[in-house]
PDB file of N, CA and C in Angstrom:
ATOM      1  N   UNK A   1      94.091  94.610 133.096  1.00  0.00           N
ATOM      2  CA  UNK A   1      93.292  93.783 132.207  1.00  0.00           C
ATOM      3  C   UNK A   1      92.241  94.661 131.532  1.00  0.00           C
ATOM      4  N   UNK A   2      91.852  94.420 129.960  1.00  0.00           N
ATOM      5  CA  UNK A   2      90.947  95.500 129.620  1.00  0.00           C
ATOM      6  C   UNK A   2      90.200  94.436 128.761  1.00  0.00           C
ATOM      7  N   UNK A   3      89.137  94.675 129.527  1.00  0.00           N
ATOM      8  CA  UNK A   3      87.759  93.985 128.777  1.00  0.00           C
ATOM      9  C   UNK A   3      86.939  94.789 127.932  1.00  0.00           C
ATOM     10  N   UNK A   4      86.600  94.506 127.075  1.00  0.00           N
ATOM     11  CA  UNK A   4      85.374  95.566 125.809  1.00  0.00           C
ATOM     12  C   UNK A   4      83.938  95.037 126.474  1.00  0.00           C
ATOM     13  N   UNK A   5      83.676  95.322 127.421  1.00  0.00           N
ATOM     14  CA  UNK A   5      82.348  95.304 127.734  1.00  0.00           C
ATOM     15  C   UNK A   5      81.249  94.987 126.706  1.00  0.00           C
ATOM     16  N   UNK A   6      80.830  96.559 125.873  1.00  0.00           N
ATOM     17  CA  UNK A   6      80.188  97.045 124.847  1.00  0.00           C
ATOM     18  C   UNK A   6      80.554  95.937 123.643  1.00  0.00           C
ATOM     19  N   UNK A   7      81.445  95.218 123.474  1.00  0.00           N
ATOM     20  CA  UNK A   7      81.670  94.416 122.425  1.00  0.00           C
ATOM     21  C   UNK A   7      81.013  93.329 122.669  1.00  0.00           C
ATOM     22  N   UNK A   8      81.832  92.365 123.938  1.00  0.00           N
ATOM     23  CA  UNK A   8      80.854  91.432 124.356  1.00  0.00           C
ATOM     24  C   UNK A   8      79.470  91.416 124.295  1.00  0.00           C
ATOM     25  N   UNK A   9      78.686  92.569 124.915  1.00  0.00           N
ATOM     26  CA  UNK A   9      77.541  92.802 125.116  1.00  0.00           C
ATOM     27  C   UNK A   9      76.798  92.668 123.305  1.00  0.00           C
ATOM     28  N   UNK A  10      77.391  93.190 123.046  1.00  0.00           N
ATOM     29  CA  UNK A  10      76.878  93.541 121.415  1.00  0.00           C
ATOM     30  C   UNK A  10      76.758  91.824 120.732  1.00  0.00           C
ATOM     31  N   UNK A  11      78.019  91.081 120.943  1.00  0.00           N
ATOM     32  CA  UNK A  11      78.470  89.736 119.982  1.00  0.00           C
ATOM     33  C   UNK A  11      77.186  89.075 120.616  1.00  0.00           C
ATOM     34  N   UNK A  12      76.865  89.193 122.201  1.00  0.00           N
ATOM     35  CA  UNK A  12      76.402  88.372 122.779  1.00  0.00           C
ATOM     36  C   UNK A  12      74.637  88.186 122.593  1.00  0.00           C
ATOM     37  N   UNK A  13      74.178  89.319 121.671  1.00  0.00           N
ATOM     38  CA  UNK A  13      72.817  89.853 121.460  1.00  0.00           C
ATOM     39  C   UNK A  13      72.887  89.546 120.239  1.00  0.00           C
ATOM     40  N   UNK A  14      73.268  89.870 119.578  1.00  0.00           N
ATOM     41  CA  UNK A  14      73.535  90.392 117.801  1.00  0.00           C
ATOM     42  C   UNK A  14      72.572  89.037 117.498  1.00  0.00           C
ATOM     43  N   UNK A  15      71.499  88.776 116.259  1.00  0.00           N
ATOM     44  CA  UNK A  15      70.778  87.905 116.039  1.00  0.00           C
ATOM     45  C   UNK A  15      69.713  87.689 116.508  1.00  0.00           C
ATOM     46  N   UNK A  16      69.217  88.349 118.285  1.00  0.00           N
ATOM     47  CA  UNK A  16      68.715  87.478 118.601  1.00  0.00           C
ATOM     48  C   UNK A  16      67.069  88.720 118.372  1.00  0.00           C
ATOM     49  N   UNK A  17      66.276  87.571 118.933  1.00  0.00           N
ATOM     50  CA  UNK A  17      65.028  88.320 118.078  1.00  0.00           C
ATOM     51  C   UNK A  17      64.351  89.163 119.726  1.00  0.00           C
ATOM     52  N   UNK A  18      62.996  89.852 119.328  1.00  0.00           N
ATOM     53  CA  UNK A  18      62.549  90.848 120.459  1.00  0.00           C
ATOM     54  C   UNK A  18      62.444  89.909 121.963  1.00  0.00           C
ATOM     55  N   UNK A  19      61.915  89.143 121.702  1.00  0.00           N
ATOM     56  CA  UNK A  19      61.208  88.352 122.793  1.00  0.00           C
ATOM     57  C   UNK A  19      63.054  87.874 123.791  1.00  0.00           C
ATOM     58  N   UNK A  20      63.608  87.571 122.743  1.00  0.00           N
ATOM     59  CA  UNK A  20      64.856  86.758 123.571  1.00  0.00           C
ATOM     60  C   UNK A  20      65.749  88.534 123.959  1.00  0.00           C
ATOM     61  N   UNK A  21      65.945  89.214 123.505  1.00  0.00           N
ATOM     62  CA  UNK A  21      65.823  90.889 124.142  1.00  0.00           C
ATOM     63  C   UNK A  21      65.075  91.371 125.458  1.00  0.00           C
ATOM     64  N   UNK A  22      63.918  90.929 125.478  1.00  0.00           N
ATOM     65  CA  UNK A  22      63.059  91.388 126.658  1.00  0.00           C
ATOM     66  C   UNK A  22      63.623  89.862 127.625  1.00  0.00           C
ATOM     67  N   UNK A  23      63.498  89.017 127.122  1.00  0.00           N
ATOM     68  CA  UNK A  23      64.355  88.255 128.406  1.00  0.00           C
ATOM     69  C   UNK A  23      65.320  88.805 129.160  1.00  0.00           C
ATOM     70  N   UNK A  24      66.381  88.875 128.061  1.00  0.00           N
ATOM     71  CA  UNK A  24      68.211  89.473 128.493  1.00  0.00           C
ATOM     72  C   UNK A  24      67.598  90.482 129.517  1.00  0.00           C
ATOM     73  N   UNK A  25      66.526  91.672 129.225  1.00  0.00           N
ATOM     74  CA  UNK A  25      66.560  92.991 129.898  1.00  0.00           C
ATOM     75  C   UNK A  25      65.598  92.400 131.270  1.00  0.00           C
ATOM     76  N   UNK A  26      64.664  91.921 130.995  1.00  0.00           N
ATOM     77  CA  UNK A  26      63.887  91.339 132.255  1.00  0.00           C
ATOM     78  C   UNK A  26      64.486  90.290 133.209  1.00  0.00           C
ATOM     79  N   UNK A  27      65.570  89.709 132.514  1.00  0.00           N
ATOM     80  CA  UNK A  27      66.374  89.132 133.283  1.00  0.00           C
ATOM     81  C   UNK A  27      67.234  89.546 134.397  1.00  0.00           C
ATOM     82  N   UNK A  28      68.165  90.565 133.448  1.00  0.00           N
ATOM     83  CA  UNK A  28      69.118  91.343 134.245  1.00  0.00           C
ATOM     84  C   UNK A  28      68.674  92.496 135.309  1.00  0.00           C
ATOM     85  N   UNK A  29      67.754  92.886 135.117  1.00  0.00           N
ATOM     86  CA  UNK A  29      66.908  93.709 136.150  1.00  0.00           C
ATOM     87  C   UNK A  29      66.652  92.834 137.249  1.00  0.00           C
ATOM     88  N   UNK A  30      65.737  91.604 136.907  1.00  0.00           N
ATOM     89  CA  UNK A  30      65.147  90.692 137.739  1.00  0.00           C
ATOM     90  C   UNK A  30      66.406  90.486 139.401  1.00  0.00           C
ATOM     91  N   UNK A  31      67.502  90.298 138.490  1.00  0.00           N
ATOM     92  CA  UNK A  31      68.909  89.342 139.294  1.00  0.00           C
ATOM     93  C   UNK A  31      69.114  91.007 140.267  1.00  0.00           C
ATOM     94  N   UNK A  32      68.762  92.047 140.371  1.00  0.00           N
ATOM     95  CA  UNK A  32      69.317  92.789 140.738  1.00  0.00           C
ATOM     96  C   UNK A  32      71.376  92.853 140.783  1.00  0.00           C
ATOM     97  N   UNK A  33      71.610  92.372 140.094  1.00  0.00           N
ATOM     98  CA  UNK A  33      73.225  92.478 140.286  1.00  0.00           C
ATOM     99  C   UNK A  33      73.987  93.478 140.096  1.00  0.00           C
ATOM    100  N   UNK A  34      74.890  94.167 140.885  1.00  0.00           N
ATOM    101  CA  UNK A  34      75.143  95.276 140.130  1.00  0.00           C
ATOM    102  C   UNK A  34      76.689  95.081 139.186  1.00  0.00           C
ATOM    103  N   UNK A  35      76.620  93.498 138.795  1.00  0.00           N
ATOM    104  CA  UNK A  35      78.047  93.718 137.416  1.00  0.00           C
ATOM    105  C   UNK A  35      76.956  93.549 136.471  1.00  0.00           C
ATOM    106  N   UNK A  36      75.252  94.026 136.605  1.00  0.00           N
ATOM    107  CA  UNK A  36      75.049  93.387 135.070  1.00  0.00           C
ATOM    108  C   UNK A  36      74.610  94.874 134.686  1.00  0.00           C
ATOM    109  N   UNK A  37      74.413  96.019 135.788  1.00  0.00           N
ATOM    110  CA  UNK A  37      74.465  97.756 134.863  1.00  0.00           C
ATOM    111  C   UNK A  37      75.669  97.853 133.939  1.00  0.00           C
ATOM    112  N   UNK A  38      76.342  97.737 133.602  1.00  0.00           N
ATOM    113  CA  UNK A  38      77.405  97.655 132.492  1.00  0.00           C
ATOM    114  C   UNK A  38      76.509  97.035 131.177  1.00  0.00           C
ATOM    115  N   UNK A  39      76.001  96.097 131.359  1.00  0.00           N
ATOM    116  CA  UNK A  39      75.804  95.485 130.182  1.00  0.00           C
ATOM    117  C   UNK A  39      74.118  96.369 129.752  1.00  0.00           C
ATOM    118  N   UNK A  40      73.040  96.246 130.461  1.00  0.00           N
ATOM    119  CA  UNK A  40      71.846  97.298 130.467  1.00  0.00           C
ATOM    120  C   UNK A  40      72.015  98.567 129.825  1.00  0.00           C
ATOM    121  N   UNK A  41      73.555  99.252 130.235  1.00  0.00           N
ATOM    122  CA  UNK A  41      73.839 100.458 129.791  1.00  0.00           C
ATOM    123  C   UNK A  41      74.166 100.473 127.878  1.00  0.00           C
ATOM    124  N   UNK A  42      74.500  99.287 127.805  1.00  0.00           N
ATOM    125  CA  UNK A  42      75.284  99.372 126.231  1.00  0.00           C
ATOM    126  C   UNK A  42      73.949  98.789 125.613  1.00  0.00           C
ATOM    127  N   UNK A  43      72.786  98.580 126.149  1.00  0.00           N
ATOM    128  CA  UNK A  43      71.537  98.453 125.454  1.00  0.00           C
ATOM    129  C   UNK A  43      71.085  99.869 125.133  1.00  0.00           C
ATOM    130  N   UNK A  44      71.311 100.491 126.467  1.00  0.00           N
ATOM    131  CA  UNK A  44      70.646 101.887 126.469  1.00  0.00           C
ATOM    132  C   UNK A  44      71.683 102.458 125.395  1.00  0.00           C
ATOM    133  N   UNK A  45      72.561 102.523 125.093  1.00  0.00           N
ATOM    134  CA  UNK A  45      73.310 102.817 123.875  1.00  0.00           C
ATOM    135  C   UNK A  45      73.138 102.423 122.950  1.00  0.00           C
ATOM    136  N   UNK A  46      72.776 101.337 122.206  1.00  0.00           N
ATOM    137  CA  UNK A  46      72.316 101.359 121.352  1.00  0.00           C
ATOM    138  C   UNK A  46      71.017 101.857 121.130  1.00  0.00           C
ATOM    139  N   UNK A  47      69.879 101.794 122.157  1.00  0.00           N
ATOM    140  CA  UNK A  47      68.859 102.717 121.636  1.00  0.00           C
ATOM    141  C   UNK A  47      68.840 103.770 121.727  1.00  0.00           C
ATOM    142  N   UNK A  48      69.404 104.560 121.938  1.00  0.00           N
ATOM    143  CA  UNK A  48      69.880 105.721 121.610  1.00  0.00           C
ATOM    144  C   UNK A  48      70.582 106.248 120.384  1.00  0.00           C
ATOM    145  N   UNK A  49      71.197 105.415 120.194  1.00  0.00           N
ATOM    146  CA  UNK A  49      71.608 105.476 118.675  1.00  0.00           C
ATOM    147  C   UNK A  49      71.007 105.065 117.588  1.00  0.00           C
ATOM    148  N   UNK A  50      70.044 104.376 117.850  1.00  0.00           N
ATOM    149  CA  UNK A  50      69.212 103.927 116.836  1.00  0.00           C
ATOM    150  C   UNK A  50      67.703 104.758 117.268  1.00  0.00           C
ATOM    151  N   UNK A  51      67.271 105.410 118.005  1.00  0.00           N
ATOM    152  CA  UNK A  51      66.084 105.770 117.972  1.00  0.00           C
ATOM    153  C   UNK A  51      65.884 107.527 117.767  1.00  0.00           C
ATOM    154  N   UNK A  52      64.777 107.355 116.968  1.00  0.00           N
ATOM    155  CA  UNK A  52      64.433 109.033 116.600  1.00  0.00           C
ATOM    156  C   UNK A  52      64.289 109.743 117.573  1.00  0.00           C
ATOM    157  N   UNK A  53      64.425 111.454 117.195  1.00  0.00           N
ATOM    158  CA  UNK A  53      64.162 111.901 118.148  1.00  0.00           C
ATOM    159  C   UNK A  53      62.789 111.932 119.348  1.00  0.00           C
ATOM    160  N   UNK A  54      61.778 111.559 118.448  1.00  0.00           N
ATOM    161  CA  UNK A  54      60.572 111.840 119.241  1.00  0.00           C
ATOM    162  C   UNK A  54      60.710 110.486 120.400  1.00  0.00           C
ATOM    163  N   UNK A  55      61.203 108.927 119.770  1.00  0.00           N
ATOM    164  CA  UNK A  55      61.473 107.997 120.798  1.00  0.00           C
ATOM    165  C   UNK A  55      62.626 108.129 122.256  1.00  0.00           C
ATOM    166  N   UNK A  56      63.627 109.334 121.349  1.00  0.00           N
ATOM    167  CA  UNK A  56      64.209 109.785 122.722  1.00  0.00           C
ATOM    168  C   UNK A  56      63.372 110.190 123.906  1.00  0.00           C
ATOM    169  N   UNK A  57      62.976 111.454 123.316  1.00  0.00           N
ATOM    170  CA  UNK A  57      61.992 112.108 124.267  1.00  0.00           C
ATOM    171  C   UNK A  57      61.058 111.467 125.297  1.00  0.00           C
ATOM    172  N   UNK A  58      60.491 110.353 124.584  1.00  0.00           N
ATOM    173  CA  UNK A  58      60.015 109.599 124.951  1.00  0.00           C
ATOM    174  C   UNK A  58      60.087 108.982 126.647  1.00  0.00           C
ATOM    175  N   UNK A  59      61.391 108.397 126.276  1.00  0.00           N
ATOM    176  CA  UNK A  59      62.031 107.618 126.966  1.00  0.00           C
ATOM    177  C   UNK A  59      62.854 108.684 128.141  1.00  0.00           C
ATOM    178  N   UNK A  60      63.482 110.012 127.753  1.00  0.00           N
ATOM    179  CA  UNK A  60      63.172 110.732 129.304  1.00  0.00           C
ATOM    180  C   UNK A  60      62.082 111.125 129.583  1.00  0.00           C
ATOM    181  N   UNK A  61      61.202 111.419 129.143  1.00  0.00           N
ATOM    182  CA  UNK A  61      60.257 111.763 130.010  1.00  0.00           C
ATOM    183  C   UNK A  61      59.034 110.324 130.682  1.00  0.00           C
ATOM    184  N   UNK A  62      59.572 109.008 130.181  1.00  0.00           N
ATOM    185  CA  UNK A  62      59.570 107.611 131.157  1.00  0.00           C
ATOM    186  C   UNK A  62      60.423 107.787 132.538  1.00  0.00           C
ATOM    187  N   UNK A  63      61.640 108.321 131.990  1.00  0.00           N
ATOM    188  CA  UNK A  63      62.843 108.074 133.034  1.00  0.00           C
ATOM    189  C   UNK A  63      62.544 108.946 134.105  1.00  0.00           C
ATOM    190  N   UNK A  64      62.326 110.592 133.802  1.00  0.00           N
ATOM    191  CA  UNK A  64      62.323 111.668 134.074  1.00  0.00           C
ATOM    192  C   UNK A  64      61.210 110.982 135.554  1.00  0.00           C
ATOM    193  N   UNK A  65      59.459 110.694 135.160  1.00  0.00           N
ATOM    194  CA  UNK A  65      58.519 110.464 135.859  1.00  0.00           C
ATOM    195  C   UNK A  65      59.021 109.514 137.193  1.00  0.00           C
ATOM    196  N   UNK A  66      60.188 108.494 136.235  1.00  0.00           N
ATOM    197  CA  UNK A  66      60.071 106.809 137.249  1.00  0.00           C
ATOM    198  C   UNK A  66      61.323 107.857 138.365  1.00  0.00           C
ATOM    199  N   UNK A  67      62.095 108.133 138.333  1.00  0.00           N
ATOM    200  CA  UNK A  67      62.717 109.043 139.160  1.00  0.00           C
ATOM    201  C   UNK A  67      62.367 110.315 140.024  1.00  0.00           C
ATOM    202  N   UNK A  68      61.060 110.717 139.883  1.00  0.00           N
ATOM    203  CA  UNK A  68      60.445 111.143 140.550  1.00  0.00           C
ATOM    204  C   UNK A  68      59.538 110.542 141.843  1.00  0.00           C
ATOM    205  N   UNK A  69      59.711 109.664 141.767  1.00  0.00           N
ATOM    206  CA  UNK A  69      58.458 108.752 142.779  1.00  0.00           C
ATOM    207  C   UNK A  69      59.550 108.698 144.055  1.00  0.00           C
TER     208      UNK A  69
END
Protein backbone atom coordinates (compact mmCIF):
# COMPACT_ATOMS: atom_id res chain seq x y z
CA UNK A 1 0.00 0.00 0.00
CA UNK A 2 1.59 3.47 -0.76
CA UNK A 3 0.36 6.44 0.92
CA UNK A 4 1.76 10.18 -0.07
CA UNK A 5 2.15 11.24 3.34
CA UNK A 6 3.69 14.76 2.23
CA UNK A 7 0.58 15.19 -0.03
CA UNK A 8 -1.97 14.55 2.50
CA UNK A 9 -0.12 16.59 4.92
CA UNK A 10 0.15 19.49 2.44
CA UNK A 11 -3.99 19.20 1.06
CA UNK A 12 -4.68 18.95 4.73
CA UNK A 13 -2.99 22.54 5.75
CA UNK A 14 -3.08 24.37 2.45
CA UNK A 15 -5.45 27.60 3.36
CA UNK A 16 -5.25 27.51 6.67
CA UNK A 17 -4.06 30.66 8.47
CA UNK A 18 -0.93 31.02 11.35
CA UNK A 19 -2.88 30.52 14.42
CA UNK A 20 -4.77 27.23 12.98
CA UNK A 21 -0.75 26.14 12.01
CA UNK A 22 0.44 26.61 15.56
CA UNK A 23 -2.54 24.48 16.63
CA UNK A 24 -1.79 21.49 14.01
CA UNK A 25 2.07 21.85 15.45
CA UNK A 26 1.11 22.35 19.23
CA UNK A 27 -1.21 19.79 18.83
CA UNK A 28 0.78 17.08 17.38
CA UNK A 29 3.64 17.54 19.77
CA UNK A 30 1.12 17.84 22.65
CA UNK A 31 -0.43 13.96 21.67
CA UNK A 32 3.12 12.73 21.84
CA UNK A 33 2.28 10.04 19.07
CA UNK A 34 4.78 8.69 17.20
CA UNK A 35 2.51 8.23 13.62
CA UNK A 36 2.20 12.04 13.84
CA UNK A 37 6.53 12.63 13.23
CA UNK A 38 5.74 11.93 9.61
CA UNK A 39 3.46 14.64 9.31
CA UNK A 40 5.75 17.47 11.70
CA UNK A 41 8.52 16.41 9.33
CA UNK A 42 6.76 17.61 5.95
CA UNK A 43 6.19 20.96 7.93
CA UNK A 44 9.82 21.00 8.61
CA UNK A 45 10.04 20.65 4.80
CA UNK A 46 8.36 23.04 3.82
CA UNK A 47 10.14 25.49 5.98
CA UNK A 48 12.97 24.74 4.75
CA UNK A 49 12.10 25.33 1.50
CA UNK A 50 10.59 28.34 1.94
CA UNK A 51 12.94 29.99 4.44
CA UNK A 52 16.14 32.15 3.85
CA UNK A 53 19.22 31.36 4.64
CA UNK A 54 19.74 33.39 7.76
CA UNK A 55 16.09 31.68 9.07
CA UNK A 56 17.80 28.36 8.43
CA UNK A 57 20.57 29.05 10.56
CA UNK A 58 18.44 30.10 12.80
CA UNK A 59 16.55 27.26 13.40
CA UNK A 60 19.81 24.88 13.83
CA UNK A 61 21.27 26.65 16.02
CA UNK A 62 17.44 26.41 18.10
CA UNK A 63 17.78 22.71 17.33
CA UNK A 64 21.53 22.44 17.76
CA UNK A 65 21.06 24.18 21.75
CA UNK A 66 17.48 22.08 22.48
CA UNK A 67 19.64 18.84 21.81
CA UNK A 68 22.18 19.67 23.90
CA UNK A 69 20.39 19.73 27.28
Amino acid sequence: MNFNIRGAVIHNITGNSTNQLEATIVDAIQSGEEKILPGLGVLLEVFWNNASEQQKHELLDVLENGVKK
